[in-house]
Protein backbone atom coordinates (compact mmCIF):
# COMPACT_ATOMS: atom_id res chain seq x y z
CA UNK A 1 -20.10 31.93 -50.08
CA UNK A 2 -18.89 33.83 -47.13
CA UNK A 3 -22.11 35.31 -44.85
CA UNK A 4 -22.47 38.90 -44.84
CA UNK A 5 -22.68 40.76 -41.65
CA UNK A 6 -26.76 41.85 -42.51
CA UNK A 7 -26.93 38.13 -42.70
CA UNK A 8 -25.31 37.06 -39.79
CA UNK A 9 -27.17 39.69 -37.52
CA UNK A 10 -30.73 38.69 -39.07
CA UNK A 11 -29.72 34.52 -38.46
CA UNK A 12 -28.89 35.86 -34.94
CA UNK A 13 -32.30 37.90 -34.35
CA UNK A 14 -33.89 35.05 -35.57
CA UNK A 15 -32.26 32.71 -32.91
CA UNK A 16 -33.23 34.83 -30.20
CA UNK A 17 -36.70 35.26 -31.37
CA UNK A 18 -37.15 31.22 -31.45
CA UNK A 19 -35.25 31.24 -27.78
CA UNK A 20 -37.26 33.57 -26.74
CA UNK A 21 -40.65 31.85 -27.95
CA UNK A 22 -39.77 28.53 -26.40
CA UNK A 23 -38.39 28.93 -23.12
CA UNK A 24 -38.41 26.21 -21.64
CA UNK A 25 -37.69 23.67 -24.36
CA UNK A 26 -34.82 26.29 -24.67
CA UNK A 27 -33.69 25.91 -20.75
CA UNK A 28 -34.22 22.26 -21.23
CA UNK A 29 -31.72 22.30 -24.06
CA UNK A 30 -29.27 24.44 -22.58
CA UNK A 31 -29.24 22.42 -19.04
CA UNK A 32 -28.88 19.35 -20.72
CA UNK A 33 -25.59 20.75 -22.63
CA UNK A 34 -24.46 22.42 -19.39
CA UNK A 35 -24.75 19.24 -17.63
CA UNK A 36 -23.04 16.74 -20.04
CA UNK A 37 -20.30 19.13 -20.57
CA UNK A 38 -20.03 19.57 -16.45
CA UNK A 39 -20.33 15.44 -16.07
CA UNK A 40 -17.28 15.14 -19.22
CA UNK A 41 -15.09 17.41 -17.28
CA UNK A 42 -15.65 15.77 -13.35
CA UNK A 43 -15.05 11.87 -15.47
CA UNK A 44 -11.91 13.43 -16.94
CA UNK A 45 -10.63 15.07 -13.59
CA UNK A 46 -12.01 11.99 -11.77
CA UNK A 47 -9.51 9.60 -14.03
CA UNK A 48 -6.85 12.45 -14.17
CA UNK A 49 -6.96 11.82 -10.14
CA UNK A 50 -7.13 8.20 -10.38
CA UNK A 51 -4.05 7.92 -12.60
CA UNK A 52 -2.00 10.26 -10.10
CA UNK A 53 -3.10 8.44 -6.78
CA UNK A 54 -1.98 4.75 -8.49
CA UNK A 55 0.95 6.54 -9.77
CA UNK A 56 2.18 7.63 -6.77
CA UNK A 57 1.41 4.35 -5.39
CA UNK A 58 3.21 2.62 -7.43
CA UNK A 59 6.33 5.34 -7.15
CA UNK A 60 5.84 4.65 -3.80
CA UNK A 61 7.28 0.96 -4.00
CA UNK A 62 10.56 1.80 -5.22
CA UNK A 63 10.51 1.58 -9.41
CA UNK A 64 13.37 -0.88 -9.45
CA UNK A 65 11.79 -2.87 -6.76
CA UNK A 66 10.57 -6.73 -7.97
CA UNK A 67 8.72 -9.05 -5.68
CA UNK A 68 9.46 -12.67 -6.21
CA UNK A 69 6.50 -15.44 -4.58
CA UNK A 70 4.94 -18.43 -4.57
CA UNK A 71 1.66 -18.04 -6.19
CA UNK A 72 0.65 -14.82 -8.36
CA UNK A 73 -0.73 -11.61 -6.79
CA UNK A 74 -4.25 -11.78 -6.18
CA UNK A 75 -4.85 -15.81 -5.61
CA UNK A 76 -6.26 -16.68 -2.88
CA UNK A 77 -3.90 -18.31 -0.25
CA UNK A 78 -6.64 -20.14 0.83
CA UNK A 79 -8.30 -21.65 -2.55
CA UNK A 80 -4.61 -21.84 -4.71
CA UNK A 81 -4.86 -24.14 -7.78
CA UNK A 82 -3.39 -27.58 -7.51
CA UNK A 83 -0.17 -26.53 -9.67
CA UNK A 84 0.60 -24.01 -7.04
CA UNK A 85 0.36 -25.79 -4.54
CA UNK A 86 2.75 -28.36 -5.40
CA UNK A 87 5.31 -25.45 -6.09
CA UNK A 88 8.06 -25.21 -3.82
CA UNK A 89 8.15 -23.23 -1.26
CA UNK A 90 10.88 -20.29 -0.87
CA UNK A 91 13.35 -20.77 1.12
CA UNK A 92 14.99 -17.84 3.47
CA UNK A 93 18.51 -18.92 1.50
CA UNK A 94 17.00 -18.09 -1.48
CA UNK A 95 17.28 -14.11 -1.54
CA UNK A 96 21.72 -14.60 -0.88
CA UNK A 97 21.27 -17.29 -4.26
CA UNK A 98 19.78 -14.56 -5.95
CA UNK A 99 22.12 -11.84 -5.00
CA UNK A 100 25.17 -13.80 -5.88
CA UNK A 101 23.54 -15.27 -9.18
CA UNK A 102 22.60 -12.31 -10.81
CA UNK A 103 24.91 -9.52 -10.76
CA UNK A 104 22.51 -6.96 -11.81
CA UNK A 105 20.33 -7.21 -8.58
CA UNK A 106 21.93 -4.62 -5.87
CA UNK A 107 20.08 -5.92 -3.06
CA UNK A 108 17.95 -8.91 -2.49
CA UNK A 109 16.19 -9.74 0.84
CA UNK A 110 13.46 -12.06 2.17
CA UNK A 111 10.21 -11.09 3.99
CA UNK A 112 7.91 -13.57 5.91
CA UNK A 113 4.36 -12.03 6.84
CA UNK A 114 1.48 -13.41 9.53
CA UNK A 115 -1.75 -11.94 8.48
CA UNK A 116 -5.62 -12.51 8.61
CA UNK A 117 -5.50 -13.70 4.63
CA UNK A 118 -3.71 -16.07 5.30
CA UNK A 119 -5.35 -16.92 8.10
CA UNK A 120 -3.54 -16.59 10.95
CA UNK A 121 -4.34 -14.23 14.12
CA UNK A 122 -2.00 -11.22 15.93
CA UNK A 123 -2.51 -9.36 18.07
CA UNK A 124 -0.84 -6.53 20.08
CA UNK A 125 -1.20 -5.26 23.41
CA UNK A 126 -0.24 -2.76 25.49
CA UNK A 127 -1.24 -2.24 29.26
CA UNK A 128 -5.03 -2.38 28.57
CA UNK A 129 -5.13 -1.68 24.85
CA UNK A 130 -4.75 -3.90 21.97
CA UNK A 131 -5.02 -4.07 18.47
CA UNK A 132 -5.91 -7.16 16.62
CA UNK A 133 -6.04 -7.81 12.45
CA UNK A 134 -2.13 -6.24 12.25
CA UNK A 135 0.03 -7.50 9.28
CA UNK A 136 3.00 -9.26 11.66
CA UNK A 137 6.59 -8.73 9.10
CA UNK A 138 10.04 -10.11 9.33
CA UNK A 139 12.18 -7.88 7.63
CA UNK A 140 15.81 -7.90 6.80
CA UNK A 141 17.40 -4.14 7.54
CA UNK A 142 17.49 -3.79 3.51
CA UNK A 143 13.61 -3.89 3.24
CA UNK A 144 13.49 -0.15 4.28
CA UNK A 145 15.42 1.24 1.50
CA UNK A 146 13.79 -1.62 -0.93
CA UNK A 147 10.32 -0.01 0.07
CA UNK A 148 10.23 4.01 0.13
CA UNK A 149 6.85 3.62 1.41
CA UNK A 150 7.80 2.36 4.45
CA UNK A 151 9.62 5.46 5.74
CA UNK A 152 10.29 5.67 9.62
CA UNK A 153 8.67 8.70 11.32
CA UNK A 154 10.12 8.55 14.76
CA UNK A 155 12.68 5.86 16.32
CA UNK A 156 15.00 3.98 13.60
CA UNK A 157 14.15 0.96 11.69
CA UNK A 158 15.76 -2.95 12.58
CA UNK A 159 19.93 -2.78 12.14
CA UNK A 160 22.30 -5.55 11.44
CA UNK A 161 22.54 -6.13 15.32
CA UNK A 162 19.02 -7.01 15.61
CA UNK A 163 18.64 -9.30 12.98
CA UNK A 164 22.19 -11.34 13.94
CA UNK A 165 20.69 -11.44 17.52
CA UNK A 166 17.02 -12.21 16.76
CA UNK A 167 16.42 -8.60 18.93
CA UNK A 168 12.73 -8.88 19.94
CA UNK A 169 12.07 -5.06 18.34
CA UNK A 170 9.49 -3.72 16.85
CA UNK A 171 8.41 -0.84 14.30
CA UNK A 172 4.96 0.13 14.32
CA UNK A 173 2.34 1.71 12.08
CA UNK A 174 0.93 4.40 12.64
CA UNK A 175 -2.80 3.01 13.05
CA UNK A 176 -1.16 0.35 15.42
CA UNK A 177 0.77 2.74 17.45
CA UNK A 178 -2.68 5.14 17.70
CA UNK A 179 -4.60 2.75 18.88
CA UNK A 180 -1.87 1.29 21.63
CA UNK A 181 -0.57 4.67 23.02
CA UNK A 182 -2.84 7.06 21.58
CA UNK A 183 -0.73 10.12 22.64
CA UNK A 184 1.59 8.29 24.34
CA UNK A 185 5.37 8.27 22.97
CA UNK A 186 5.65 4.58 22.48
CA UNK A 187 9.06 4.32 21.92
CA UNK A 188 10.87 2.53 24.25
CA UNK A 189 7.85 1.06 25.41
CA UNK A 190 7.27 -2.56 25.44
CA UNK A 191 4.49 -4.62 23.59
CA UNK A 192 3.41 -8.21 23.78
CA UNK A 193 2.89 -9.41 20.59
CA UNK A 194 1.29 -12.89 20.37
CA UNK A 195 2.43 -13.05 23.67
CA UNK A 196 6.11 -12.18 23.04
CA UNK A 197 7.67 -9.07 24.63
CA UNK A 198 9.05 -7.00 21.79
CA UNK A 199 10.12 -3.13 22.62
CA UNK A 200 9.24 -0.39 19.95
CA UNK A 201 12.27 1.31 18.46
CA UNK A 202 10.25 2.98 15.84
CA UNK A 203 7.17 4.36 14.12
CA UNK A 204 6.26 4.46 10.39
CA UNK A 205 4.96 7.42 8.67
CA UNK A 206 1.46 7.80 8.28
CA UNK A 207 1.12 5.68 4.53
CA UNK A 208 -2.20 4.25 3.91
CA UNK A 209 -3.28 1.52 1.08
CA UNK A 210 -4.44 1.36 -2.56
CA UNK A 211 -7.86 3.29 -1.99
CA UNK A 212 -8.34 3.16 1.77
CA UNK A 213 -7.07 -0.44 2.25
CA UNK A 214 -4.31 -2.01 4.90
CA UNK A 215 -1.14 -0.43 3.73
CA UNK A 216 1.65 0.71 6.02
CA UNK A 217 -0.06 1.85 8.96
CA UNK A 218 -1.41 -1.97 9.57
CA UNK A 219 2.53 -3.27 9.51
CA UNK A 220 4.50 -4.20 12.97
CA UNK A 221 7.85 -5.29 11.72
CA UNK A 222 9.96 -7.09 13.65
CA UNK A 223 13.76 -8.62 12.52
CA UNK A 224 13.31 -11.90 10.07
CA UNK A 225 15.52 -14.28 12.44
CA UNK A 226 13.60 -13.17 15.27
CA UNK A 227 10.02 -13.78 13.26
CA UNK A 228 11.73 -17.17 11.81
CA UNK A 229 12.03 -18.27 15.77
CA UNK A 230 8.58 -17.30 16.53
CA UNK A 231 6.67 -18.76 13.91
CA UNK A 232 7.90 -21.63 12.19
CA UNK A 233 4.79 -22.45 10.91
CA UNK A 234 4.94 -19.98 8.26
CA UNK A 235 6.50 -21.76 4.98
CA UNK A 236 5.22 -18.90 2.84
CA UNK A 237 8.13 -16.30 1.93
CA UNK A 238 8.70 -13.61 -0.39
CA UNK A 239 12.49 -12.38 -1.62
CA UNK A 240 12.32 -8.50 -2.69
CA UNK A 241 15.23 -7.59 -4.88
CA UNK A 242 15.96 -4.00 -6.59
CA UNK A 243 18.13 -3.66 -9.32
């Protein structure tokens, strides 16, 4: 039976008669819906925000981009299982085997990194600056267009020339090149990395990590042949193909 409009006015008068007689259970009710309402929106935004930041993250590594290494993402390089361990290791032949196996793959290149997780040292100085914890890269000239998130902001990135010739050049973060120049232009300048000369041809764009973590800024790359020279210690590669 459909409610009259005498009826619906007296339900309201009586409403605003028991609101008015207990005011604060009232208030009490009426802050408690305002604030679970207010706490169901900033959760929603909160994970709206969440879900754009990865995305663009993960946009931000090229969507055709694979990475292809040793042990899964997220071991521990220095706890790996047993049956990881006795994998074997990549070799820098492997990305060309790749390329010419699988005719899909339009580019295929290997990267070598030094870095604190693995537990090795760099460090970078510059007159009386240096920066220490940086994530030390050989990089093929294809990495740059592999990785969109590695976009050069001043300078150029490593050419064909410098990795046939094992140049000793560098690209720099951006939280590596502010805290050896600070103002200064640095390129053109030279560095001593691990004790190596090595003269900055570029700069990368400021690109931070997944939620505040090392990301781009922490990089100094420097050409794979030249890296391969310098640290033949390091048996643990990566190929990066796109297709």
């Amino acid at each position: 039976m459909a409610m009259t409009r005498s009826e619906f006015g007296e339900n309201l008068k009586v409403a605003w008669d028991t609101l008015r007689s207990h005011k604060v259970r009232s208030g009490l009710t009426l802050l408690g819906i305002v604030i679970g309402v207010t706490s169901v929106i900033s959760v929603a935004a909160v994970i709206e925000g969440l879900n754009r930041y990865i995305q663009g993250k993960v946009e931000g590594l090229g969507s055709g981009t694979y990475f292809i290494t040793r042990f899964p993402p997220g071991t521990d390089p220095n706890r790996m299982p047993e049956k990881i361990r006795l994998r074997r290791f990549l070799q820098y032949t492997d990305a060309a085997q790749l390329k010419r196996l699988c005719p899909a793959v339009e580019a295929a290149t290997t990267i070598a990194t030094r870095a604190f997780f693995f537990g090795q040292a760099n460090e970078i100085r510059y007159s009386g600056e240096r920066v220490q914890n940086v994530f030390l890269r050989g990089a093929e000239p294809p990495y740059i267009d592999a990785l969109p998130m590695f976009a050069i902001d001043t300078g150029r990135f490593i050419t064909q020339f410098d990795e046939e010739h094992s140049t000793p050049v560098v690209v720099l973060g951006a939280n590596v090149a502010e805290g050896l120049f600070h103002r200064l232009n640095p390129l053109g300048k030279n560095v001593l990395i691990n004790g190596g000369l090595y003269e900055v041809i570029g700069t990368f764009a400021h690109a931070e990590g997944l939620f505040g973590g090392p990301g781009v800024d922490d990089y100094a790359i420097i050409p794979l042949s030249n890296f391969r020279k310098h640290n033949p210690d390091i048996r643990e590669l990566a190929i990066m193909s796109t297709i």
